[in-house]
Protein backbone atom coordinates (compact mmCIF):
# COMPACT_ATOMS: atom_id res chain seq x y z
CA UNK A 1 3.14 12.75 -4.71
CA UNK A 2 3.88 14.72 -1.59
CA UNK A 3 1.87 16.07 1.02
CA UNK A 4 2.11 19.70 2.38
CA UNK A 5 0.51 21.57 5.05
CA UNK A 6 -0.22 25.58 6.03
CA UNK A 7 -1.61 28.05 8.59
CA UNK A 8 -4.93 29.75 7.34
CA UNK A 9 -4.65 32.18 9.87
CA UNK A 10 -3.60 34.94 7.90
CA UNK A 11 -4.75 36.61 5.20
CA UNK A 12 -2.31 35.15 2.67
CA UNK A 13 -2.83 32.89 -0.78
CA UNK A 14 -1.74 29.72 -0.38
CA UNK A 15 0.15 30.61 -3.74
CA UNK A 16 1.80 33.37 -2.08
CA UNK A 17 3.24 31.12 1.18
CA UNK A 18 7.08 30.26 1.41
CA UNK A 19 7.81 26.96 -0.36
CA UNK A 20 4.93 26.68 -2.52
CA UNK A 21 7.29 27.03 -5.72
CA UNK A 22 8.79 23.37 -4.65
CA UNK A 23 4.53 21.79 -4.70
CA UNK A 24 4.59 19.56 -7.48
CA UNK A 25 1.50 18.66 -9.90
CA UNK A 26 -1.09 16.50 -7.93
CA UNK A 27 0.69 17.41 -4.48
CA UNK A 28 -1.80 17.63 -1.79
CA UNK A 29 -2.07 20.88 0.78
CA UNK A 30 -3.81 20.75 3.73
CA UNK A 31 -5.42 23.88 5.37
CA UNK A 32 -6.11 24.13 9.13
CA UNK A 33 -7.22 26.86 11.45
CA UNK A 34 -7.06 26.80 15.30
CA UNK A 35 -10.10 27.42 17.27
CA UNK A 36 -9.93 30.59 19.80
CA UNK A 37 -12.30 28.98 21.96
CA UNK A 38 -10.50 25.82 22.87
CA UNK A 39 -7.42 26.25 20.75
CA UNK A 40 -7.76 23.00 19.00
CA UNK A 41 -6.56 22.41 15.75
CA UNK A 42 -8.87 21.58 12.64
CA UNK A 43 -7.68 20.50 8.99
CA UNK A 44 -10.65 22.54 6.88
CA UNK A 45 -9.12 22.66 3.69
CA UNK A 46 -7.95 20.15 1.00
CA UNK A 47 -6.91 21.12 -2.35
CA UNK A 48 -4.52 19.39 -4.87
CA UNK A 49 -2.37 20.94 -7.39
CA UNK A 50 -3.58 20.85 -11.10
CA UNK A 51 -1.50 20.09 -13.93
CA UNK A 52 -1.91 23.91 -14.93
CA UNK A 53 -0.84 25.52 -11.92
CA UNK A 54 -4.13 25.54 -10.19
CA UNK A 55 -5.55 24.54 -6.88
CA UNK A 56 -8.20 22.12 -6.97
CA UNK A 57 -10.76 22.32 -3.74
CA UNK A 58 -11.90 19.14 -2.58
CA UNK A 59 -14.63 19.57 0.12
CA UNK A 60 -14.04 17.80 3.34
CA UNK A 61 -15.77 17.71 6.85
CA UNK A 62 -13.57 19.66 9.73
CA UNK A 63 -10.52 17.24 10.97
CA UNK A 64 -9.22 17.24 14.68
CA UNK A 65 -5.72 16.96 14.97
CA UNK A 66 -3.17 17.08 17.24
CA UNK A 67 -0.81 19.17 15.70
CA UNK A 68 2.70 19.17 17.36
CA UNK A 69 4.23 21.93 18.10
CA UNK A 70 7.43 22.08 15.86
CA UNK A 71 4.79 21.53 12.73
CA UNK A 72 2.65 24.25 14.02
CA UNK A 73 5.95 26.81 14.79
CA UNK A 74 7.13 26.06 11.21
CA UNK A 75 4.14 27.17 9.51
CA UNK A 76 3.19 29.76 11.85
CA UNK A 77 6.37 31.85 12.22
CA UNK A 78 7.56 30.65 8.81
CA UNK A 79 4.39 31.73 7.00
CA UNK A 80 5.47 28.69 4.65
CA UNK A 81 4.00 25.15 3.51
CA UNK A 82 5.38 22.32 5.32
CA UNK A 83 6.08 19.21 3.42
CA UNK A 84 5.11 16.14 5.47
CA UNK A 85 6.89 12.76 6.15
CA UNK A 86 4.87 9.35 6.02
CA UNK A 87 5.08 9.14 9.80
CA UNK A 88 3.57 12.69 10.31
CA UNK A 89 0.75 12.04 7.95
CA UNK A 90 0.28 8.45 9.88
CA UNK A 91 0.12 10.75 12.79
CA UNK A 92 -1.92 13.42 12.20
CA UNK A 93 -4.48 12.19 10.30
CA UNK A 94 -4.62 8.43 11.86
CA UNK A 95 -3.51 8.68 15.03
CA UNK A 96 -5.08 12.22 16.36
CA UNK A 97 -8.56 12.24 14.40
CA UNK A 98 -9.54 9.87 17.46
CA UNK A 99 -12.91 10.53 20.12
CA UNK A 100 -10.58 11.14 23.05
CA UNK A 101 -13.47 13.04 25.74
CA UNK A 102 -16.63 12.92 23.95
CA UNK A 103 -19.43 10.76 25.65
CA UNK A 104 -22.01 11.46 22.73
CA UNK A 105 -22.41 10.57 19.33
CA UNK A 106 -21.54 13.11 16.47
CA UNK A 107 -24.70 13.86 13.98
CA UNK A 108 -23.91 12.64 10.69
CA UNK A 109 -25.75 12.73 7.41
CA UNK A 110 -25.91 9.99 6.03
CA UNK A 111 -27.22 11.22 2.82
CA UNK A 112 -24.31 12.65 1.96
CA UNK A 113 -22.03 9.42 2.85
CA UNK A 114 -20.00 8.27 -0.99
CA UNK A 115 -21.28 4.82 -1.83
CA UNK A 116 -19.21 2.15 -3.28
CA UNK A 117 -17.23 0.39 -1.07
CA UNK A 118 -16.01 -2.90 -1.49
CA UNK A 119 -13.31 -5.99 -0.52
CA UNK A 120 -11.11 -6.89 -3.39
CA UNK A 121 -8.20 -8.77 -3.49
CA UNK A 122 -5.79 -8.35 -6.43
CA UNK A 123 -3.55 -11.45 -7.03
CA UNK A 124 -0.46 -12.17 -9.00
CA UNK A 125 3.24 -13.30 -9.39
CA UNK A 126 5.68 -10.68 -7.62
CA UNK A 127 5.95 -7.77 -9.42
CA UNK A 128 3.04 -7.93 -12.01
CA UNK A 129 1.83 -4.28 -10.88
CA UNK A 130 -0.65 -4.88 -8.43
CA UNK A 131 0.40 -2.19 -5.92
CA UNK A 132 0.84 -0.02 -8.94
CA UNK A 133 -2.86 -1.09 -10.18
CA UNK A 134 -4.22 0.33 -6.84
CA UNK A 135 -2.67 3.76 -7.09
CA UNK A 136 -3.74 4.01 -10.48
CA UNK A 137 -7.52 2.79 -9.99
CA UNK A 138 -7.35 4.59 -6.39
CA UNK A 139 -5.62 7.79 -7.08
CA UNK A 140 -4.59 9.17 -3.43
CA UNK A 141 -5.75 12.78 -4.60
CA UNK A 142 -9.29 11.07 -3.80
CA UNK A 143 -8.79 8.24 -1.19
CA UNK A 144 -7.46 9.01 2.26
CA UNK A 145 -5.06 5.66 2.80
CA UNK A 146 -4.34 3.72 5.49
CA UNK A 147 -2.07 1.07 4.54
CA UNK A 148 -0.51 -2.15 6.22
CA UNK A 149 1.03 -5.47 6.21
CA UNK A 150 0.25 -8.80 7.25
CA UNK A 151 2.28 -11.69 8.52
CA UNK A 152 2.88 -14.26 10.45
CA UNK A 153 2.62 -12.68 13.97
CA UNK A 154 0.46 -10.13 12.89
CA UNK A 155 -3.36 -10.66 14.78
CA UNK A 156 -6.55 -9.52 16.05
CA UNK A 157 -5.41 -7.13 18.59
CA UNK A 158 -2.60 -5.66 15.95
CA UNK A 159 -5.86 -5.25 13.42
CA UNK A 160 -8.31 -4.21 14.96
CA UNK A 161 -7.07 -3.26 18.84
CA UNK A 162 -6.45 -4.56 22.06
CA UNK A 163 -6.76 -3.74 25.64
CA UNK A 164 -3.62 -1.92 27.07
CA UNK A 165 -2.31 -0.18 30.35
CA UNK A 166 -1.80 3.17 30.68
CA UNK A 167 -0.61 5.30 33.62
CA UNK A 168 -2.54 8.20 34.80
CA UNK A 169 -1.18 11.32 35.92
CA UNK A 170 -2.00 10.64 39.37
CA UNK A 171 0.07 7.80 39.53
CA UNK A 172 -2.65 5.28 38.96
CA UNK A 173 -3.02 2.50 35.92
CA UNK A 174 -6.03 2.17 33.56
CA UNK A 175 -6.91 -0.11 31.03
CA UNK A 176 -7.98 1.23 27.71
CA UNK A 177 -8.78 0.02 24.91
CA UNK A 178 -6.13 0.80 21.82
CA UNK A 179 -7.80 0.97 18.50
CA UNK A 180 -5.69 -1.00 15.80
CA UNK A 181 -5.77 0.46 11.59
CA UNK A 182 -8.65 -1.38 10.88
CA UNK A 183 -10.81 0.58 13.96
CA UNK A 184 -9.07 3.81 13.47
CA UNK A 185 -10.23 3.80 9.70
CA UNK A 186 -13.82 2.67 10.69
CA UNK A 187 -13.88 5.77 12.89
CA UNK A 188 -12.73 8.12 10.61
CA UNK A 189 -14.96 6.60 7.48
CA UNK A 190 -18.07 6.93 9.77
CA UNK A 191 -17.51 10.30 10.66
CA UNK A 192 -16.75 11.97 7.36
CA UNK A 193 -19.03 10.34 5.15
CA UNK A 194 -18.33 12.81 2.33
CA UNK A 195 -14.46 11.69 1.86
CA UNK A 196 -13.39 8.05 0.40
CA UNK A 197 -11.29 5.94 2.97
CA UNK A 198 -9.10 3.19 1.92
CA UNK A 199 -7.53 0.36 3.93
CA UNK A 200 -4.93 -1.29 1.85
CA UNK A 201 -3.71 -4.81 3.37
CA UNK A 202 -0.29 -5.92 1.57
CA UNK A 203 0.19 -9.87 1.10
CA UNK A 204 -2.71 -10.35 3.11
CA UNK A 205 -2.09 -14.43 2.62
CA UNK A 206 1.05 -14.24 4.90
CA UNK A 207 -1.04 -13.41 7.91
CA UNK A 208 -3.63 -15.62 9.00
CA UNK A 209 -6.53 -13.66 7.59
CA UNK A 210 -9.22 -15.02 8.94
CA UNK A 211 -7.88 -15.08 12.60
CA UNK A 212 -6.95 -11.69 12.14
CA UNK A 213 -10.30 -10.10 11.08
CA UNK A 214 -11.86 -12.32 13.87
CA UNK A 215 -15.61 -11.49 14.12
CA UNK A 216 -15.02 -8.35 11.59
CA UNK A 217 -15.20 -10.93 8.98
CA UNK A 218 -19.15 -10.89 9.37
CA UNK A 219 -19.20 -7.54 7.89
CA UNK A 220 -17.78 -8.27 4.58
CA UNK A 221 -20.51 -9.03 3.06
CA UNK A 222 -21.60 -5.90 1.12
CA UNK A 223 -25.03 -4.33 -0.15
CA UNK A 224 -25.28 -2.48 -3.05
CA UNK A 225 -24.27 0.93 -2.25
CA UNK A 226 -21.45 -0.79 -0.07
CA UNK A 227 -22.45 -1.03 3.55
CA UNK A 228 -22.19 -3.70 5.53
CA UNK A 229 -25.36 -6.49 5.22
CA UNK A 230 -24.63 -7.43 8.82
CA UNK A 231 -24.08 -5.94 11.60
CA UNK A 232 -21.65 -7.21 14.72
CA UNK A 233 -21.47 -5.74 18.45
CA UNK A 234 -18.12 -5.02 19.71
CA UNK A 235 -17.84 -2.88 22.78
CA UNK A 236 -14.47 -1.30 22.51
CA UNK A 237 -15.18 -0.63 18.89
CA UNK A 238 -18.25 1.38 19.07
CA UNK A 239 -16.91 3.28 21.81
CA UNK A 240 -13.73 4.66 19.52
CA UNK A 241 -16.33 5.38 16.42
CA UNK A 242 -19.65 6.35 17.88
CA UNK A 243 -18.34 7.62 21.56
CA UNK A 244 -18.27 6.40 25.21
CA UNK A 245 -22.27 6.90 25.48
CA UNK A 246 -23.02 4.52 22.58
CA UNK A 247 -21.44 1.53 22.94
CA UNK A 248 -24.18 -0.91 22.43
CA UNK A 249 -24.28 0.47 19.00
CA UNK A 250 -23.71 -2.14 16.17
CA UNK A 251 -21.00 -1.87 14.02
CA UNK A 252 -20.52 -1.76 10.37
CA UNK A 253 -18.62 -0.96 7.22
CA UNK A 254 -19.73 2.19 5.59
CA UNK A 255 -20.04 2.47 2.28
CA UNK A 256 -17.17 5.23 2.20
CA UNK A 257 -14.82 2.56 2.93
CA UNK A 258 -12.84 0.39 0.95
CA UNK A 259 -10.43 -2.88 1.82
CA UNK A 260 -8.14 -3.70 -1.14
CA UNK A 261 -5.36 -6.12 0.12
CA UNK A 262 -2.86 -7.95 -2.49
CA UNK A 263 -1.58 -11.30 -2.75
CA UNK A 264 1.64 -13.19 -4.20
CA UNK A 265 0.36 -16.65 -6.28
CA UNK A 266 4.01 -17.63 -5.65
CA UNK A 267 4.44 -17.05 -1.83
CA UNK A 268 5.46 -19.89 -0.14
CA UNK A 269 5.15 -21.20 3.57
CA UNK A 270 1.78 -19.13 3.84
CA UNK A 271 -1.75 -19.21 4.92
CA UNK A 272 -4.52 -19.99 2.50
CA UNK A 273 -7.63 -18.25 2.07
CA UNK A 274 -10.47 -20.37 2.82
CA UNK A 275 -13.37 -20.08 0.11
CA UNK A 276 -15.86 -18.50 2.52
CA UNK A 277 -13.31 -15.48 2.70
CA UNK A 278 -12.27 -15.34 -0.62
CA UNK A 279 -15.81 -15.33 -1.22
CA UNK A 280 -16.58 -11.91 0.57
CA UNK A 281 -13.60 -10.10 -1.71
CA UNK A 282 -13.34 -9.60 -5.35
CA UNK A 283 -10.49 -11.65 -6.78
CA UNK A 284 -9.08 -9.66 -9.42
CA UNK A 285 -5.85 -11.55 -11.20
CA UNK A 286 -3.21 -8.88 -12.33
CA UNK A 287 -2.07 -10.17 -15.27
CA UNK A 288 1.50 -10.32 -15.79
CA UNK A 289 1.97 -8.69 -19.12
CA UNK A 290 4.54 -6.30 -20.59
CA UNK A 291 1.62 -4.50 -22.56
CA UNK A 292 0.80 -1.80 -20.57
CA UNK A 293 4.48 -0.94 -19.37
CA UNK A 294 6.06 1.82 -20.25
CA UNK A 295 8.13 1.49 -23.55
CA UNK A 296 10.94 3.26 -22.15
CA UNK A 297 10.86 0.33 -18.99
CA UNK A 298 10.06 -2.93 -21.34
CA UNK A 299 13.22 -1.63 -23.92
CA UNK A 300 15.55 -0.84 -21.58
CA UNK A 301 18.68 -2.87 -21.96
CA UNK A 302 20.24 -4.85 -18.81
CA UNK A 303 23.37 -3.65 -17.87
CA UNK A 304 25.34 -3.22 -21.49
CA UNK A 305 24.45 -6.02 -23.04
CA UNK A 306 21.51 -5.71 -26.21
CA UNK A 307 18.85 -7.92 -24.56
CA UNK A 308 16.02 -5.60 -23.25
CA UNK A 309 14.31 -6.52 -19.56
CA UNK A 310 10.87 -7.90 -21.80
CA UNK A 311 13.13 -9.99 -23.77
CA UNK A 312 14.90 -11.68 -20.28
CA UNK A 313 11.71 -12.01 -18.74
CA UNK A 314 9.86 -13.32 -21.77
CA UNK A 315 12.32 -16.18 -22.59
CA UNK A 316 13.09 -17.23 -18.65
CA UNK A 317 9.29 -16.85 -18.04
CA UNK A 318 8.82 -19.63 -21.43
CA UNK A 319 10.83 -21.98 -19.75
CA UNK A 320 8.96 -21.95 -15.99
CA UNK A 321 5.83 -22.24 -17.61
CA UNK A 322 7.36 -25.33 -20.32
CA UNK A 323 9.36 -27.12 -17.53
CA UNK A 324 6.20 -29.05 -16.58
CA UNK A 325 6.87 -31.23 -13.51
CA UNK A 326 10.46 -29.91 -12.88
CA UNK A 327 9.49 -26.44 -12.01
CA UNK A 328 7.60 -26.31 -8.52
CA UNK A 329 4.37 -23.97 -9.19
CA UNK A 330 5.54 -23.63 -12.27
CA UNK A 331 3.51 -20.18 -14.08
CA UNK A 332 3.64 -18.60 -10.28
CA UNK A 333 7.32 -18.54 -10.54
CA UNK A 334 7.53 -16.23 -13.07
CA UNK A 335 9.26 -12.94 -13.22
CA UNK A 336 7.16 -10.24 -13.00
CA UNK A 337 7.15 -7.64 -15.16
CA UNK A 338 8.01 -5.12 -12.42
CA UNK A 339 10.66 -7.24 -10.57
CA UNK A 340 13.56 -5.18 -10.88
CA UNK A 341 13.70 -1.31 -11.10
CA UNK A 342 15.30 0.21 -13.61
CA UNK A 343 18.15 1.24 -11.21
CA UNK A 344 18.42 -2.34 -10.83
CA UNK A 345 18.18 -3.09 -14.37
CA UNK A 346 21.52 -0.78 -14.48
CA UNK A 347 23.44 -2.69 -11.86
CA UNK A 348 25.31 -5.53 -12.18
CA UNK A 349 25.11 -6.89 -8.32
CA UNK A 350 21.61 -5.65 -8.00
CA UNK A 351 20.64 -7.64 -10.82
CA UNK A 352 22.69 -10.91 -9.60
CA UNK A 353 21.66 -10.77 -6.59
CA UNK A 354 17.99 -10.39 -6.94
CA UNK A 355 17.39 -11.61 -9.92
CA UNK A 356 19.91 -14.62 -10.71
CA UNK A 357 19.96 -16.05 -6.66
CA UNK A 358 15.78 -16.06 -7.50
CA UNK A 359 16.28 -18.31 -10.25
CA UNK A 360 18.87 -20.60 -8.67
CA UNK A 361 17.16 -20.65 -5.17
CA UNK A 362 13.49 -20.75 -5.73
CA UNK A 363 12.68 -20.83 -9.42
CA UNK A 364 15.04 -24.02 -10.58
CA UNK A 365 15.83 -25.03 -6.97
CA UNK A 366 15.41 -29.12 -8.14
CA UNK A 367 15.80 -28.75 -11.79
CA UNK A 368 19.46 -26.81 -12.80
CA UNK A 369 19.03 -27.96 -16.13
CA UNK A 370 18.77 -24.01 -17.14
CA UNK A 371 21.96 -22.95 -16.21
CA UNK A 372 25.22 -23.58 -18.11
CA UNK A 373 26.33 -26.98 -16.72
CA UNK A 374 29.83 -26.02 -16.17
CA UNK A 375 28.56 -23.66 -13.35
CA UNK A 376 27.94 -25.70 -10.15
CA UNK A 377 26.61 -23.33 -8.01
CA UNK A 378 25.63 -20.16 -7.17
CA UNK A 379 28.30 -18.06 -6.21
CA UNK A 380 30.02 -19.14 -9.51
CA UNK A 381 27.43 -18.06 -11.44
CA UNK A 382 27.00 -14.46 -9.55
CA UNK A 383 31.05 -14.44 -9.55
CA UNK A 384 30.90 -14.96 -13.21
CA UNK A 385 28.25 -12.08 -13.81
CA UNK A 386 29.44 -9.60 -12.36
CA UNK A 387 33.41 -10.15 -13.42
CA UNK A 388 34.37 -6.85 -14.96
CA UNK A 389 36.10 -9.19 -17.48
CA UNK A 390 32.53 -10.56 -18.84
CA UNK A 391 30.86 -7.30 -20.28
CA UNK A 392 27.88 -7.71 -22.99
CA UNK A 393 25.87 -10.38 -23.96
CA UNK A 394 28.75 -12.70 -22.43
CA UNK A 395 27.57 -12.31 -19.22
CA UNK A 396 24.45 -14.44 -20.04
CA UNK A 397 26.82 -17.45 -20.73
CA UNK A 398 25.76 -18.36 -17.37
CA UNK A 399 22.51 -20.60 -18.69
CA UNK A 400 21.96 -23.29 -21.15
CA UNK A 401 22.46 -23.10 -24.63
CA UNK A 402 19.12 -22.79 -25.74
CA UNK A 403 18.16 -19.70 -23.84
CA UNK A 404 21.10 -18.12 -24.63
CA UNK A 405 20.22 -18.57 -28.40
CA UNK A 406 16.45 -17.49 -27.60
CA UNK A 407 17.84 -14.57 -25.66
CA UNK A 408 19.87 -13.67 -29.02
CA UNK A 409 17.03 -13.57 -30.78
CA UNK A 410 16.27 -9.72 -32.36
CA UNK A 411 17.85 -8.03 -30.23
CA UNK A 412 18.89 -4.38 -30.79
């Protein structure tokens, strides 16, 4: 899905602009106009492209951005839609939407605000499908995303925001306060209450989660329609979503806003969730099954030998789960069904080098008792697979008898 954007200056169809040939089905376009008054910019249109050629409208409150200037040239002089990297969407609809002058609060209607919202946390082994889970049960067409990732040095002030210098144009230094993806999404949720916002926090459990929400973690706890049960008072963050006049204002999760974060079962050297937090999310497992893959993906041979990608996974993924007390967290060591691409699936070194150093390293780190014993280590059995010499099924001599004869098992 791409992501395009257009003048509505003129009187043109959107149909009729430069470039629209190259939108794709569920593409979105984004309309703006610039104001004569002030000559701001404004994002007043949203539509997304239909699987029969039309344009869906999807109403949204106005959007101030800060449209640079080689964005607005294109489409200006160009008359055409411009087709916008990840960075530029990061940057004009995160980074510019921001109160930057006003001292009052906008009026908002809360009738109107989508309800809903809630924490969930989808867990699994790598590759099971959970990022694919959340574009599928949060299409982008109706979400407006804001997506990041924890770890180990990520904190508070990367979250939510921190205090920074900045230099004035008269040469002097202020301190202002810098509003991290978690306030910048807050703002935006709270002031179009008709559009669905969604933070998405990758392997939240490499981060220390609860450090890193701090006092936000308060909030988490949901009503019914999705707002926040309880409130918090935070300064610098009612300032960036309610304005500078208004910053004894309590602050809250809006029911338009939703935090889905995932989490690998098989991480290792990472922070647990404490029960009170898991408590706050929905824990969804994402269930590590070939049934709702794509038959083309699940039969798709590795490399040229007859033994399809289920077929691998299904017999290696017997013998983690069967090797008891020899396998260290045994079931989360599993392959995942979406481990490997199908690029990958295609390549020998791709394949050795993701998929065989996995096994050796991590999966049967203590145990070798997989592997053909006449291979001592792990650069014999990589030099072995990928040695032009071994083509077919041969190139699987590199584990134990028995899974070879399980791997041999119908295949094609």
């Amino acid at each position: 899905m791409n992501t395009w954007i257009c003048s509505l200056k003129d009187d043109l169809e959107i149909k009729d602009i430069k470039n629209y040939e190259t939108v794709l089905t569920d593409d979105i376009i984004f309309g703006y106009v610039q104001t004569i008054e002030s000559g701001e910019f404004f994002i007043i249109k949203k539509l997304i492209k239909k699987e029969n050629g039309q344009l869906e409208n999807i109403d949204i409150e106005p959007i101030k951005i800060d449209l640079p200037y080689n964005i607005m040239y294109r489409c200006k002089s160009g008359k055409f839609l411009y087709k916008l990297q990840e960075k530029e969407i990061d940057f004009l609809l995160d980074e510019s939407s921001h109160e930057k002058d006003s001292n009052d609060e906008i009026e908002i209607d809360e009738n109107s605000r989508e309800k809903g919202g809630e924490n969930i946390i989808y867990y699994g082994v790598p590759g099971s499908g959970k990022s694919h889970t959340i574009e599928t049960e949060h299409p982008k067409h109706d979400y407006i995303f804001e997506k990041l990732v924890f770890h180990p040095d990520y904190s508070y002030s990367d979250f939510v925001g921190q205090i920074m210098p900045a230099l004035k144009d008269d040469g002097a230094v202020s301190y202002d306060f810098k509003p991290g993806p978690f306030t910048k999404i807050l703002e935006k949720a709270y002031k179009n209450p008709t559009q669905k916002y969604l933070l998405v926090i990758d392997e939240i459990n490499r981060g220390n989660a609860p450090a890193i929400f701090g006092e936000i973690f308060q909030l988490l706890d949901r009503d019914k329609d999705g707002n926040s049960v309880y409130v918090i008072n935070n300064e610098n963050i009612a300032k960036i979503v309610y304005g500078k006049n208004n910053t004894d204002k309590p602050i809250k999760i809006p029911s338009n806003l939703w935090i889905i974060a995932t989490m690998n079962t098989s991480d290792q050297n990472v922070f647990t969730l404490d029960t009170a937090f898991q408590r706050r999310f929905t824990m969804r497992l994402i269930e590590n099954s070939f049934k709702n893959a794509a038959k083309e993906f699940k039969e798709l041979p590795i490399l040229d030998t007859t033994i399809t990608w289920e077929k691998f996974c299904t017999t290696i993924n017997s013998v983690i789960t069967e090797s008891g007390d020899n396998t260290s967290s045994m079931e989360d060591k599993r392959l995942g069904v979406y481990f490997l691409t199908e690029n990958e699936l295609k390549n020998k070194e791709l394949f050795a080098y993701k998929v065989l150093k996995y096994l050796w390293d991590d999966v049967f780190k203590f145990d070798k008792g997989a592997f053909n014993s006449n291979f001592k280590t792990l650069e014999a059995i990589i030099v072995h697979f990928i040695n032009d010499e071994n083509s077919g099924d041969l190139q699987f001599d590199i584990f134990n008898d028995e899974i070879r004869a399980e791997l041999a098992k119908n295949t094609k």
